[in-house]
C-alpha atoms as a PDB file:
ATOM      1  CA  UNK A   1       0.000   0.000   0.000  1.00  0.00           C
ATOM      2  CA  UNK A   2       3.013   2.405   0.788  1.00  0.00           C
ATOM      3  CA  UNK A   3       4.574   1.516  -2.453  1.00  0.00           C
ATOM      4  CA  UNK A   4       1.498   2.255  -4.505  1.00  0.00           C
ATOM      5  CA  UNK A   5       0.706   5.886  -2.621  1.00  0.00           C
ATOM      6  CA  UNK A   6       4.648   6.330  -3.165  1.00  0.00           C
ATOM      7  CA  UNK A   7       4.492   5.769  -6.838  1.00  0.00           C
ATOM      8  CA  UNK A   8       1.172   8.032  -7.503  1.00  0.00           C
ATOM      9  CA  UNK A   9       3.466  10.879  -5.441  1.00  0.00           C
ATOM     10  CA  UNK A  10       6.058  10.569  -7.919  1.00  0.00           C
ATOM     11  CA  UNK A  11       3.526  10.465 -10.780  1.00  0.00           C
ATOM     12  CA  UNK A  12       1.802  13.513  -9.418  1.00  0.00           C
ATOM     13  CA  UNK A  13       5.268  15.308  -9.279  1.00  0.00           C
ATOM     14  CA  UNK A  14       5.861  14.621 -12.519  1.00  0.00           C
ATOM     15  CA  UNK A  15       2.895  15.695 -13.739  1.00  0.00           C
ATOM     16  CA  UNK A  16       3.167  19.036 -12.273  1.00  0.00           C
ATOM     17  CA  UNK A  17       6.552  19.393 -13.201  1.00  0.00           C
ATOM     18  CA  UNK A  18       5.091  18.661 -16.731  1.00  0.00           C
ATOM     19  CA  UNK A  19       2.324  21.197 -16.518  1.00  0.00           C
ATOM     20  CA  UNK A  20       4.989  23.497 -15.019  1.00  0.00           C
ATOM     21  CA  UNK A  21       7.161  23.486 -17.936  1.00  0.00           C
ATOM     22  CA  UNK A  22       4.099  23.970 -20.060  1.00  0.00           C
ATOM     23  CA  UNK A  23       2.725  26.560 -18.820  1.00  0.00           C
ATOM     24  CA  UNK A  24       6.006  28.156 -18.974  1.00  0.00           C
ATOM     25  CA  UNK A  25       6.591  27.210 -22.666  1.00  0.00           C
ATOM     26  CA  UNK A  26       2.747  28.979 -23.285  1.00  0.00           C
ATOM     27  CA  UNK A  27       3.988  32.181 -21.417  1.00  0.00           C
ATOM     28  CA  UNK A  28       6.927  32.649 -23.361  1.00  0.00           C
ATOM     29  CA  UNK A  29       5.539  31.745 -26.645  1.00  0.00           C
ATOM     30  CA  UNK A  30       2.413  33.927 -26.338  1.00  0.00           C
ATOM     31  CA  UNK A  31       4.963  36.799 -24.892  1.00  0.00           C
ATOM     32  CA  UNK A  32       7.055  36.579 -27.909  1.00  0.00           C
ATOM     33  CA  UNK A  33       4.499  35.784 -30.483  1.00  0.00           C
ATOM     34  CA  UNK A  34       1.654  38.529 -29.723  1.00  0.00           C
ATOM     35  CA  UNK A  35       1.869  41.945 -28.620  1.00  0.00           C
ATOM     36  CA  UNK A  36       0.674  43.183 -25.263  1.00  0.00           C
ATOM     37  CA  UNK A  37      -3.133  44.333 -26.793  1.00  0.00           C
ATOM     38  CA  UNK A  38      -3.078  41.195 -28.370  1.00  0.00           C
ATOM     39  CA  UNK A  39      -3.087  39.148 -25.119  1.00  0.00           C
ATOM     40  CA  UNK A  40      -4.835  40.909 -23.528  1.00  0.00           C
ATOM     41  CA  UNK A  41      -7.844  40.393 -26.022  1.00  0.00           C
ATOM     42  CA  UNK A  42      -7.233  36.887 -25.049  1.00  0.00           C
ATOM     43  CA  UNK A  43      -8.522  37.399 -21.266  1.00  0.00           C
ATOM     44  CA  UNK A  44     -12.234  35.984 -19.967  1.00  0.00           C
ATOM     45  CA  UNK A  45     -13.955  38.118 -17.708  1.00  0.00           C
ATOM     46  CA  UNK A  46     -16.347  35.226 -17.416  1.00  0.00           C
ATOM     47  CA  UNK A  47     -14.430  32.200 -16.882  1.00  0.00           C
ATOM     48  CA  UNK A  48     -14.646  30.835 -13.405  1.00  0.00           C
ATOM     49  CA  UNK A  49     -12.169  28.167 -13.903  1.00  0.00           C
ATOM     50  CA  UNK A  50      -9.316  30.417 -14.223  1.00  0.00           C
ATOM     51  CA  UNK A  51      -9.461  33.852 -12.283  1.00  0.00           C
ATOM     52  CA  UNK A  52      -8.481  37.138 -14.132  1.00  0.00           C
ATOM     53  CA  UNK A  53      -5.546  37.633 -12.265  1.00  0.00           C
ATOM     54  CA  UNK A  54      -4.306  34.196 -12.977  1.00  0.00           C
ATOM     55  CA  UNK A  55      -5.203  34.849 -16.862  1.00  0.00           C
ATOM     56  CA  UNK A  56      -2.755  38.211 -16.529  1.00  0.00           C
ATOM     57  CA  UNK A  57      -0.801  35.951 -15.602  1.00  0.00           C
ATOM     58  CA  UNK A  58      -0.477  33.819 -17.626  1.00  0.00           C
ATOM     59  CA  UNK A  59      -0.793  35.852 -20.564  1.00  0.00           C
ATOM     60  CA  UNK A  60       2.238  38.123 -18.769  1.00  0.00           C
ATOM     61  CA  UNK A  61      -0.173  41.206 -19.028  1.00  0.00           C
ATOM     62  CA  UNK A  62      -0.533  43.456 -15.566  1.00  0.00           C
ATOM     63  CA  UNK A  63      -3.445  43.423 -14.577  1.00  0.00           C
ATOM     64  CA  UNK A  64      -3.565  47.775 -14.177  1.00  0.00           C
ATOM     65  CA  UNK A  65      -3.330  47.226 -17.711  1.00  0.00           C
ATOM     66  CA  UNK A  66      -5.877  44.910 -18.464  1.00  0.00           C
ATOM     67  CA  UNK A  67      -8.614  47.369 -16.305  1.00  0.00           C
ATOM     68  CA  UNK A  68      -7.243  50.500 -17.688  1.00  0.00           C
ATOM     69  CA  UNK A  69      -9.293  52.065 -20.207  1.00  0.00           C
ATOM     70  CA  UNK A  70      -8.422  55.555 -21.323  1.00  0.00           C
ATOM     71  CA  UNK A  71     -10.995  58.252 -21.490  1.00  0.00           C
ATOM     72  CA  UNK A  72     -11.903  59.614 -24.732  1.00  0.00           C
ATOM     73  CA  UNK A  73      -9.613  62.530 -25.544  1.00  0.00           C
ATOM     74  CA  UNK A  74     -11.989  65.905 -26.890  1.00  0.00           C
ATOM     75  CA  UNK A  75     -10.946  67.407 -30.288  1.00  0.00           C
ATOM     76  CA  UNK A  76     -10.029  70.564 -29.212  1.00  0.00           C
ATOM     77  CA  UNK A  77      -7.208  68.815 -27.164  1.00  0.00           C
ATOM     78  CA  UNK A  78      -6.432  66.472 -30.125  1.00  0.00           C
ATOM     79  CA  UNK A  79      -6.272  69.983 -31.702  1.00  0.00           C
ATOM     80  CA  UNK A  80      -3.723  71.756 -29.180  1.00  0.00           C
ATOM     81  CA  UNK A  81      -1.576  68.605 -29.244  1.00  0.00           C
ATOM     82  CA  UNK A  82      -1.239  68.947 -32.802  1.00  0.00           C
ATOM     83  CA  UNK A  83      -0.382  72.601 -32.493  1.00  0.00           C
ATOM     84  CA  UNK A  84       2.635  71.611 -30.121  1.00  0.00           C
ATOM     85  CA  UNK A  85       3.953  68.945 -32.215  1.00  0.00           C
ATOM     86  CA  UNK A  86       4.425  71.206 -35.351  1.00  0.00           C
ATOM     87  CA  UNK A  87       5.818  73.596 -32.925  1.00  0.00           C
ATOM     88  CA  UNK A  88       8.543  71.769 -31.721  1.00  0.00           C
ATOM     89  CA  UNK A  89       8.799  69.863 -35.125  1.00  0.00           C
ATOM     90  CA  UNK A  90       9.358  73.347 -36.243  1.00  0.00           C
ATOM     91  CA  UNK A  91      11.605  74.906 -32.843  1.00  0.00           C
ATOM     92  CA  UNK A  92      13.004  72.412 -31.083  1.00  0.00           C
ATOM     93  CA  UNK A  93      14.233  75.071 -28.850  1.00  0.00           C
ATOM     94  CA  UNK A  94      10.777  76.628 -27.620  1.00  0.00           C
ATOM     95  CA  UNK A  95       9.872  75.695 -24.311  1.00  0.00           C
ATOM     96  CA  UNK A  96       6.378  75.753 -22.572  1.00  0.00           C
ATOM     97  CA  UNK A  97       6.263  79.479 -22.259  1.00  0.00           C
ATOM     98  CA  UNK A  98       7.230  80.128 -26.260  1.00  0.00           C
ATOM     99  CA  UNK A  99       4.722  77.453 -27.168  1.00  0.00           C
ATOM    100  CA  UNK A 100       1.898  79.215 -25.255  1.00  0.00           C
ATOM    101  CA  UNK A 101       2.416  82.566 -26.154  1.00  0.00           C
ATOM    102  CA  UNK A 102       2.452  81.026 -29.846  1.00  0.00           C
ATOM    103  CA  UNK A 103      -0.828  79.970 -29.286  1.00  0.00           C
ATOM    104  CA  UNK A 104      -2.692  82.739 -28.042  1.00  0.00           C
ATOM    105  CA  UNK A 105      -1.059  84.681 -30.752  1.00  0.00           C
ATOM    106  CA  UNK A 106      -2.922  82.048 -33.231  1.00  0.00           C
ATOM    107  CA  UNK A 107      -6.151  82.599 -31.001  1.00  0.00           C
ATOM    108  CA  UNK A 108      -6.454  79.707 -28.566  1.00  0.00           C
ATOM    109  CA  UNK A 109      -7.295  80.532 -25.460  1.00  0.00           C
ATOM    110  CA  UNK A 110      -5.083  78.225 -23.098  1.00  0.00           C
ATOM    111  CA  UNK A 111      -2.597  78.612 -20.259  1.00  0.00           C
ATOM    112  CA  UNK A 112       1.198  77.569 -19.451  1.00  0.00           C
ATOM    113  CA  UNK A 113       0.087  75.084 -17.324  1.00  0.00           C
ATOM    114  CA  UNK A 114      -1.766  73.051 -19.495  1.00  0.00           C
ATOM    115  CA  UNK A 115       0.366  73.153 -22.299  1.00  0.00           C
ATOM    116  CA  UNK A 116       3.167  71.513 -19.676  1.00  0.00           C
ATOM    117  CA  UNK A 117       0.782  68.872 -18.687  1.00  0.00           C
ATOM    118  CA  UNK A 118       0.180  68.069 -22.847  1.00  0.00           C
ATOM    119  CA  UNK A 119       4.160  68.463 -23.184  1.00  0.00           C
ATOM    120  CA  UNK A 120       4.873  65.942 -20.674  1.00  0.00           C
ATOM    121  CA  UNK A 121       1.910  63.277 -21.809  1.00  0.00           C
ATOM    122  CA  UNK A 122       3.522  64.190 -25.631  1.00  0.00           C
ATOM    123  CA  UNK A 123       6.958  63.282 -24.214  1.00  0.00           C
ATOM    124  CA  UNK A 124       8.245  65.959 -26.015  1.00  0.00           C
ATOM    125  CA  UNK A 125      11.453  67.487 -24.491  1.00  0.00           C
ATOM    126  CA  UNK A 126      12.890  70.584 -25.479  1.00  0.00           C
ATOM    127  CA  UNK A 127      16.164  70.648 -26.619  1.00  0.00           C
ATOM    128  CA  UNK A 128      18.330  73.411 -25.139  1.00  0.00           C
ATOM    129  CA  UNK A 129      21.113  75.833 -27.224  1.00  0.00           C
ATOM    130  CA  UNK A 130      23.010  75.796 -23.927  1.00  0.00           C
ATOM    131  CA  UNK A 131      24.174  73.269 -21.100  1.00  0.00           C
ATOM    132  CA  UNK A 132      21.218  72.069 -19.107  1.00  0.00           C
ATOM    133  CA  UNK A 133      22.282  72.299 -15.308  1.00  0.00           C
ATOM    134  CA  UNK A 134      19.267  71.140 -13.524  1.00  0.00           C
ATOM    135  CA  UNK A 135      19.476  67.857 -11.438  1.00  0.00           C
ATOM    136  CA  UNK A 136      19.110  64.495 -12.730  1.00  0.00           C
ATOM    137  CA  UNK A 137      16.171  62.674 -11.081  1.00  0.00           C
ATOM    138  CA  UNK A 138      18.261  60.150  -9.315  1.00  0.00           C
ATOM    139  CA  UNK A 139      15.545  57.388  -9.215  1.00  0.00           C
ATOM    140  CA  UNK A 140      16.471  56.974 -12.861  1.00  0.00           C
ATOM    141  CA  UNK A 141      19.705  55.053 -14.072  1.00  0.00           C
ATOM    142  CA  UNK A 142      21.667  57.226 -16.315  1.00  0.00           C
ATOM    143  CA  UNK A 143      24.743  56.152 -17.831  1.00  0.00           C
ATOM    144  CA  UNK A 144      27.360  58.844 -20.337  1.00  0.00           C
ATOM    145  CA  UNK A 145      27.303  59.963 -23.670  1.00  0.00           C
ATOM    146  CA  UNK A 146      29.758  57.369 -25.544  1.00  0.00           C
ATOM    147  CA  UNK A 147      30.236  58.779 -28.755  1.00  0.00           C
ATOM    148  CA  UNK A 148      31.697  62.450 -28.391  1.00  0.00           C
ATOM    149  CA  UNK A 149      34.728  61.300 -30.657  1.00  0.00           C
ATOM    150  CA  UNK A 150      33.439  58.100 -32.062  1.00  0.00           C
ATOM    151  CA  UNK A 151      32.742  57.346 -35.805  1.00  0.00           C
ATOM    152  CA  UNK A 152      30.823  54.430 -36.726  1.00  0.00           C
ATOM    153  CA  UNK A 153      33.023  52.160 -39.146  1.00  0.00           C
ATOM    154  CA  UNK A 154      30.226  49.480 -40.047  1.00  0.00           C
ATOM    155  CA  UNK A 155      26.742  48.842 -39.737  1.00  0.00           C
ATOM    156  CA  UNK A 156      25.518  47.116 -36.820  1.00  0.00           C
ATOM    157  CA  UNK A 157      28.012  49.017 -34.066  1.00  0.00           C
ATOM    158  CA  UNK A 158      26.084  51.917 -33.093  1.00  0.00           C
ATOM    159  CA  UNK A 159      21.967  52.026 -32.608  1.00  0.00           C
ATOM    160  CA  UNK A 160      20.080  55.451 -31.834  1.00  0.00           C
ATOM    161  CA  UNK A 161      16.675  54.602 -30.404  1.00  0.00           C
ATOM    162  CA  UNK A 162      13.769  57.412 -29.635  1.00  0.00           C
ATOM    163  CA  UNK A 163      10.145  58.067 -29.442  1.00  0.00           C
ATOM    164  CA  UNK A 164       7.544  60.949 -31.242  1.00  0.00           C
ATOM    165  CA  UNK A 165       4.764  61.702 -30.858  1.00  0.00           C
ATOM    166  CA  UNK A 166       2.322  61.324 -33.736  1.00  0.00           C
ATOM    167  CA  UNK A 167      -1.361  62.846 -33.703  1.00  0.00           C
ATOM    168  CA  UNK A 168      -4.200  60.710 -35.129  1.00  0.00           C
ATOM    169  CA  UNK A 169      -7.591  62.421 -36.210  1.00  0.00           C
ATOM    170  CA  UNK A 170      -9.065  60.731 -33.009  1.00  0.00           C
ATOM    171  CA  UNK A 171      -6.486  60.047 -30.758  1.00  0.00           C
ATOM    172  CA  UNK A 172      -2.463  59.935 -30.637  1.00  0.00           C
ATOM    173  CA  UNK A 173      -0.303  56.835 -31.095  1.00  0.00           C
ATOM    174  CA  UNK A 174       3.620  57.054 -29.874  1.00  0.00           C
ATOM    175  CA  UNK A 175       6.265  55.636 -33.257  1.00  0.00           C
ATOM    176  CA  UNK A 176       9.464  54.434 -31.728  1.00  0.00           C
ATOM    177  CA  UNK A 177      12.005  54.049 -33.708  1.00  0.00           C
ATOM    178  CA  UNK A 178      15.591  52.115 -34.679  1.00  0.00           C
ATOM    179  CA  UNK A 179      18.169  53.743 -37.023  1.00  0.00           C
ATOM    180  CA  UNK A 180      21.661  52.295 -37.787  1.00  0.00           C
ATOM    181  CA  UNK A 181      24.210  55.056 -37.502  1.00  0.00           C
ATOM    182  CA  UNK A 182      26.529  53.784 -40.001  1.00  0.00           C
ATOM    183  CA  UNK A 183      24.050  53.403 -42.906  1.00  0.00           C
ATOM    184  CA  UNK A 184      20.941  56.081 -41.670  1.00  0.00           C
ATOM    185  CA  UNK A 185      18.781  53.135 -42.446  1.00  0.00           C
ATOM    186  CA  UNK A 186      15.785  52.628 -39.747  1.00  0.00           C
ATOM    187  CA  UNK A 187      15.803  49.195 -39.106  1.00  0.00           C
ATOM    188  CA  UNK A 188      12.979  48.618 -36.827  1.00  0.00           C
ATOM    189  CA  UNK A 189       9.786  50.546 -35.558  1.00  0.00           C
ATOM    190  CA  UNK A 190       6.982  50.204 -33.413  1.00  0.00           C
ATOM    191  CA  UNK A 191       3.821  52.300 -32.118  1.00  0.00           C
ATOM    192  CA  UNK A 192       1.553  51.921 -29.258  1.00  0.00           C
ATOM    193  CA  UNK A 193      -1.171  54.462 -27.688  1.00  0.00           C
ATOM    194  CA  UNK A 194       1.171  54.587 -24.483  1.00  0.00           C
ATOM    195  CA  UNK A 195       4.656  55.271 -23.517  1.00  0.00           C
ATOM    196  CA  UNK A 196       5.015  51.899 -21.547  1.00  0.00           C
ATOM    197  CA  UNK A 197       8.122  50.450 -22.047  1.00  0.00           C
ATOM    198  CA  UNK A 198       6.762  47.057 -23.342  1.00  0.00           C
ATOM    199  CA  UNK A 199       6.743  48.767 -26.654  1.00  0.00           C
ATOM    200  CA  UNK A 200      10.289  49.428 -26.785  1.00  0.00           C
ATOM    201  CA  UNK A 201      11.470  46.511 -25.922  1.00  0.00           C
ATOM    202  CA  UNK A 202       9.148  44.543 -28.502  1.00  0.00           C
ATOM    203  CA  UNK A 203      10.873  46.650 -31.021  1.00  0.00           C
ATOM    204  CA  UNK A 204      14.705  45.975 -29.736  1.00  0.00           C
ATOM    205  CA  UNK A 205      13.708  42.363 -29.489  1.00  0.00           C
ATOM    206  CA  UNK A 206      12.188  42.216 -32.742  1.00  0.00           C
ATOM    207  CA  UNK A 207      15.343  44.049 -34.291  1.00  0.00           C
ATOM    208  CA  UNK A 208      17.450  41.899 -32.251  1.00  0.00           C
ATOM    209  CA  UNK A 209      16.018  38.691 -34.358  1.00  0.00           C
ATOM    210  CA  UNK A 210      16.526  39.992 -37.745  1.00  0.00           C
ATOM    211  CA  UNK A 211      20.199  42.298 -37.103  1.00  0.00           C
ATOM    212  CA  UNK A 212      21.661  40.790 -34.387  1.00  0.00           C
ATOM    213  CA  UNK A 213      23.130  43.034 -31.474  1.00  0.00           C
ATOM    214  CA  UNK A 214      25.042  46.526 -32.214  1.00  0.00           C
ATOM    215  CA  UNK A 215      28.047  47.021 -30.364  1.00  0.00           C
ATOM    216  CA  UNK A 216      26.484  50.550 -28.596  1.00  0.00           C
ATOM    217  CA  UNK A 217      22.412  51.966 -28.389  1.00  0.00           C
ATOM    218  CA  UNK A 218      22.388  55.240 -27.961  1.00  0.00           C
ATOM    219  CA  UNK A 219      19.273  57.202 -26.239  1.00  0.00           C
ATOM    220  CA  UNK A 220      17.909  59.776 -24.486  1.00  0.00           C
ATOM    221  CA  UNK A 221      17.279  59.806 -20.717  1.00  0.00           C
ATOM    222  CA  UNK A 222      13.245  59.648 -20.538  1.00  0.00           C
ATOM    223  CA  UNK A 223      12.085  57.060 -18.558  1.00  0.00           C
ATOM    224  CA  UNK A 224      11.525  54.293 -20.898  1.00  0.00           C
ATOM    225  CA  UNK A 225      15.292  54.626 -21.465  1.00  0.00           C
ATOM    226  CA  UNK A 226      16.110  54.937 -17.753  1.00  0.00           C
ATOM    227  CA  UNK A 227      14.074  51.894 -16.561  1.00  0.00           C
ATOM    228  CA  UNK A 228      15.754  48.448 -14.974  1.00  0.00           C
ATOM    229  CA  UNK A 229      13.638  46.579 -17.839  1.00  0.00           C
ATOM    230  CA  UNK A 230      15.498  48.126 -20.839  1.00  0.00           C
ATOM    231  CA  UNK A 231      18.577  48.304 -18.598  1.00  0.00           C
ATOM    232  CA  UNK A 232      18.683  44.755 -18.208  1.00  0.00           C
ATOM    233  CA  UNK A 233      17.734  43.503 -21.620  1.00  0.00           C
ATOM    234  CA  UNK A 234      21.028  45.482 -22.815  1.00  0.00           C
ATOM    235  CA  UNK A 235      23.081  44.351 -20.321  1.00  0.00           C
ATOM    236  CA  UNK A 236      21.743  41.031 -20.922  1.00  0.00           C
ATOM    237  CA  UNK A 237      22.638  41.057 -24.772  1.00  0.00           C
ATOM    238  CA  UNK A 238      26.256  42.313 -23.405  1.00  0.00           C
ATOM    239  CA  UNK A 239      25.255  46.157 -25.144  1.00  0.00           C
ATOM    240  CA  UNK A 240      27.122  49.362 -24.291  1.00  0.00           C
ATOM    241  CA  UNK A 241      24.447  51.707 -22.970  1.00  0.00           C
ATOM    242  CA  UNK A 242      24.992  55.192 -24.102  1.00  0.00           C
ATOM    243  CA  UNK A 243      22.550  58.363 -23.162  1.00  0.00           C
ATOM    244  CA  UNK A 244      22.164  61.936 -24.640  1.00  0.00           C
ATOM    245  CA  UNK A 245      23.563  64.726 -22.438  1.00  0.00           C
ATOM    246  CA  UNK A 246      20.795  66.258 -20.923  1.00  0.00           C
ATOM    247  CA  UNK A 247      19.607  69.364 -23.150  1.00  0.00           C
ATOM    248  CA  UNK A 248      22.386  68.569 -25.759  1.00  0.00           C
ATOM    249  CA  UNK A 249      20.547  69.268 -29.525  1.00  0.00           C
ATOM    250  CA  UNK A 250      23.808  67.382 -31.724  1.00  0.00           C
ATOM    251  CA  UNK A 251      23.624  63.920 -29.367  1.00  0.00           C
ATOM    252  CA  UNK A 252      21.019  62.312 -31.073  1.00  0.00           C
ATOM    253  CA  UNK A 253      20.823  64.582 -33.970  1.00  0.00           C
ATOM    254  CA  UNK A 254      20.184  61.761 -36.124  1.00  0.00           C
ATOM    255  CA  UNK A 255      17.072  60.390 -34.954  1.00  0.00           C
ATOM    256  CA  UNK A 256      16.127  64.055 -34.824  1.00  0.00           C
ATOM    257  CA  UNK A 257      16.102  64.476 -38.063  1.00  0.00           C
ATOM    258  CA  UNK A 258      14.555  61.265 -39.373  1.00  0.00           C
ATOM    259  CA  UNK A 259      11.297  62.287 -37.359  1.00  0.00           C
ATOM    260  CA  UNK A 260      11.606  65.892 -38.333  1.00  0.00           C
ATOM    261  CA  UNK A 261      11.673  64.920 -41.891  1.00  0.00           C
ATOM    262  CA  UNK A 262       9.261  62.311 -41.314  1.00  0.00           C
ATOM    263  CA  UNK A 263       6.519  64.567 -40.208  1.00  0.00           C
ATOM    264  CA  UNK A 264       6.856  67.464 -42.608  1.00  0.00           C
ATOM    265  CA  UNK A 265       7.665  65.888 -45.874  1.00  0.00           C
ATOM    266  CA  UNK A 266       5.230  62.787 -45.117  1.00  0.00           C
ATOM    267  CA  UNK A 267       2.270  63.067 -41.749  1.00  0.00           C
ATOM    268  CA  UNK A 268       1.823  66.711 -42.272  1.00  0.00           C
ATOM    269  CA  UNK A 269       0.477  66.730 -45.703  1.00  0.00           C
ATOM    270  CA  UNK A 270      -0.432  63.011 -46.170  1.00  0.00           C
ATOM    271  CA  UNK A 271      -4.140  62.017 -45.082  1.00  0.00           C
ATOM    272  CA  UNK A 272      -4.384  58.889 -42.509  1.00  0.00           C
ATOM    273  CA  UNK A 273      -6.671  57.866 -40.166  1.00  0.00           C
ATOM    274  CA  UNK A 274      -6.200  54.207 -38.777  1.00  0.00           C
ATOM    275  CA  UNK A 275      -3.006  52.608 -37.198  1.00  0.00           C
ATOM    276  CA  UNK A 276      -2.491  50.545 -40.491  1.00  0.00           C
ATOM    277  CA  UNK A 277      -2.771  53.725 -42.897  1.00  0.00           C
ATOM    278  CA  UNK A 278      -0.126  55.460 -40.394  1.00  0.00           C
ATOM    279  CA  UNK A 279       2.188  52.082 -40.661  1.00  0.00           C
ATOM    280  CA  UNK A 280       2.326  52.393 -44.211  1.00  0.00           C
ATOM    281  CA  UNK A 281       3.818  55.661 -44.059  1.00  0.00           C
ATOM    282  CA  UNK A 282       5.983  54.940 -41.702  1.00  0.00           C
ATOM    283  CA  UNK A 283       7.503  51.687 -43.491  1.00  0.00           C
ATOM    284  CA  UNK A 284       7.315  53.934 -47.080  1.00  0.00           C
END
């Protein structure tokens, strides 16, 4: 009798070991195969087998993210936001106080403070003619410029990486982007409706599978570049981390320019009005 409950133990072990490694296998397969919106289409509010936070789970969605569910954004702000993107598209340089006084000159009626809180949800940063000597926030990881004196001498050494904002006739979506330094060629892209950094690292990953690893990626310091996530997936692929200086306009005067030109010679005069229409133009 102790022999037979001894060998149904093992069994039982086993088994879960099994289902263990499976569900594993299922994790990482749906993580690599589907995008975050994708999976989380995937979750049952009504299935009382499996609770939703053990579908989140599963799926390796948050569940903050699964509940979330933004609020409809009013035209006039869709309007605004607009307004500050050719503006800085346009002057890099203007700050919040520039921008608004633009704007009242062109007959909106707004203040300062709002056009900071649209600035910051825009992730636009203004770039400064002069050294930036405010503190770094110290709860972000920041690591030096690298390539002051360095010249890229193939493809596939140095990476820049950074994110615009792009206005949709209902809404927004975020483009980030991958350009080889060596050969100006982008080499990967993605877009989401939030600055997460899931959507970066999708991209790196994705660009990762088709290029290999560069020898540098080169950033800015906003907080998708700052985070222990992207930090670690570097470090992981053995990848010198290099970051803008803060306020410096020639760092990453490369990826600059590709969305500069990408927005006045193609999303300012072209029509689009779904995610797929804007991918086109992007890839073109």
């Amino acid at each position: 009798m102790k022999k037979e409950h001894e060998k149904e133990k093992e069994e039982l072990i086993k088994e879960i070991g099994q289902l263990t490694v499976e569900v594993n296998w299922l994790k990482k397969n749906l993580a690599s195969s589907k995008n975050r919106s994708e999976r989380k289409e995937l979750i049952e509010r009504k299935d009382n087998e499996i609770t939703i936070k053990k579908q989140c789970e599963l799926l390796s969605v948050s569940r903050s993210v699964f509940y979330y569910r933004g609020k409809e954004v009013s035209e006039y702000e869709l309007t605004i936001k607009r307004e500050i993107d050719i503006i800085h598209t346009e002057i890099p340089f203007y700050g919040s106080r520039k921008i608004t006084q633009l704007l009242k000159n062109r007959g909106y009626n707004i203040n300062r403070k709002r056009i900071v809180r649209y600035m910051r949800q825009m992730n636009i940063r203004v770039i400064h003619p002069k050294p930036n000597l405010s503190k770094r926030n110290l709860k972000h990881r920041t690591y030096p410029y690298l390539l002051g004196n360095f010249t890229p001498q193939r493809t596939n050494e140095v990476w820049g990486i950074d994110i615009t904002y792009i206005s949709m006739p209902k809404g927004h979506m975020y483009l980030f982007n991958i350009i080889d330094w060596y050969s100006r060629k982008v080499i990967g892209y993605t877009l989401s409706n939030t600055l997460e950094t899931e959507f970066v690292l999708r991209g790196l990953e994705k660009a990762f599978s088709i290029y290999g690893t560069p020898k540098i990626i080169n950033s800015d310091q906003g907080s998708q570049f700052t985070s222990n996530d992207y930090i670690q997936l570097l470090k992981a692929h053995k990848i010198q981390i290099s970051m803008d200086s803060k306020g410096r306009a020639t760092d990453n005067a490369i990826a600059e320019r590709f969305f500069r030109n990408l927005k006045k010679e193609c999303l300012y005069i072209m029509e689009y009005s779904t995610v797929n229409e804007l991918k086109k133009l992007v890839r073109n």
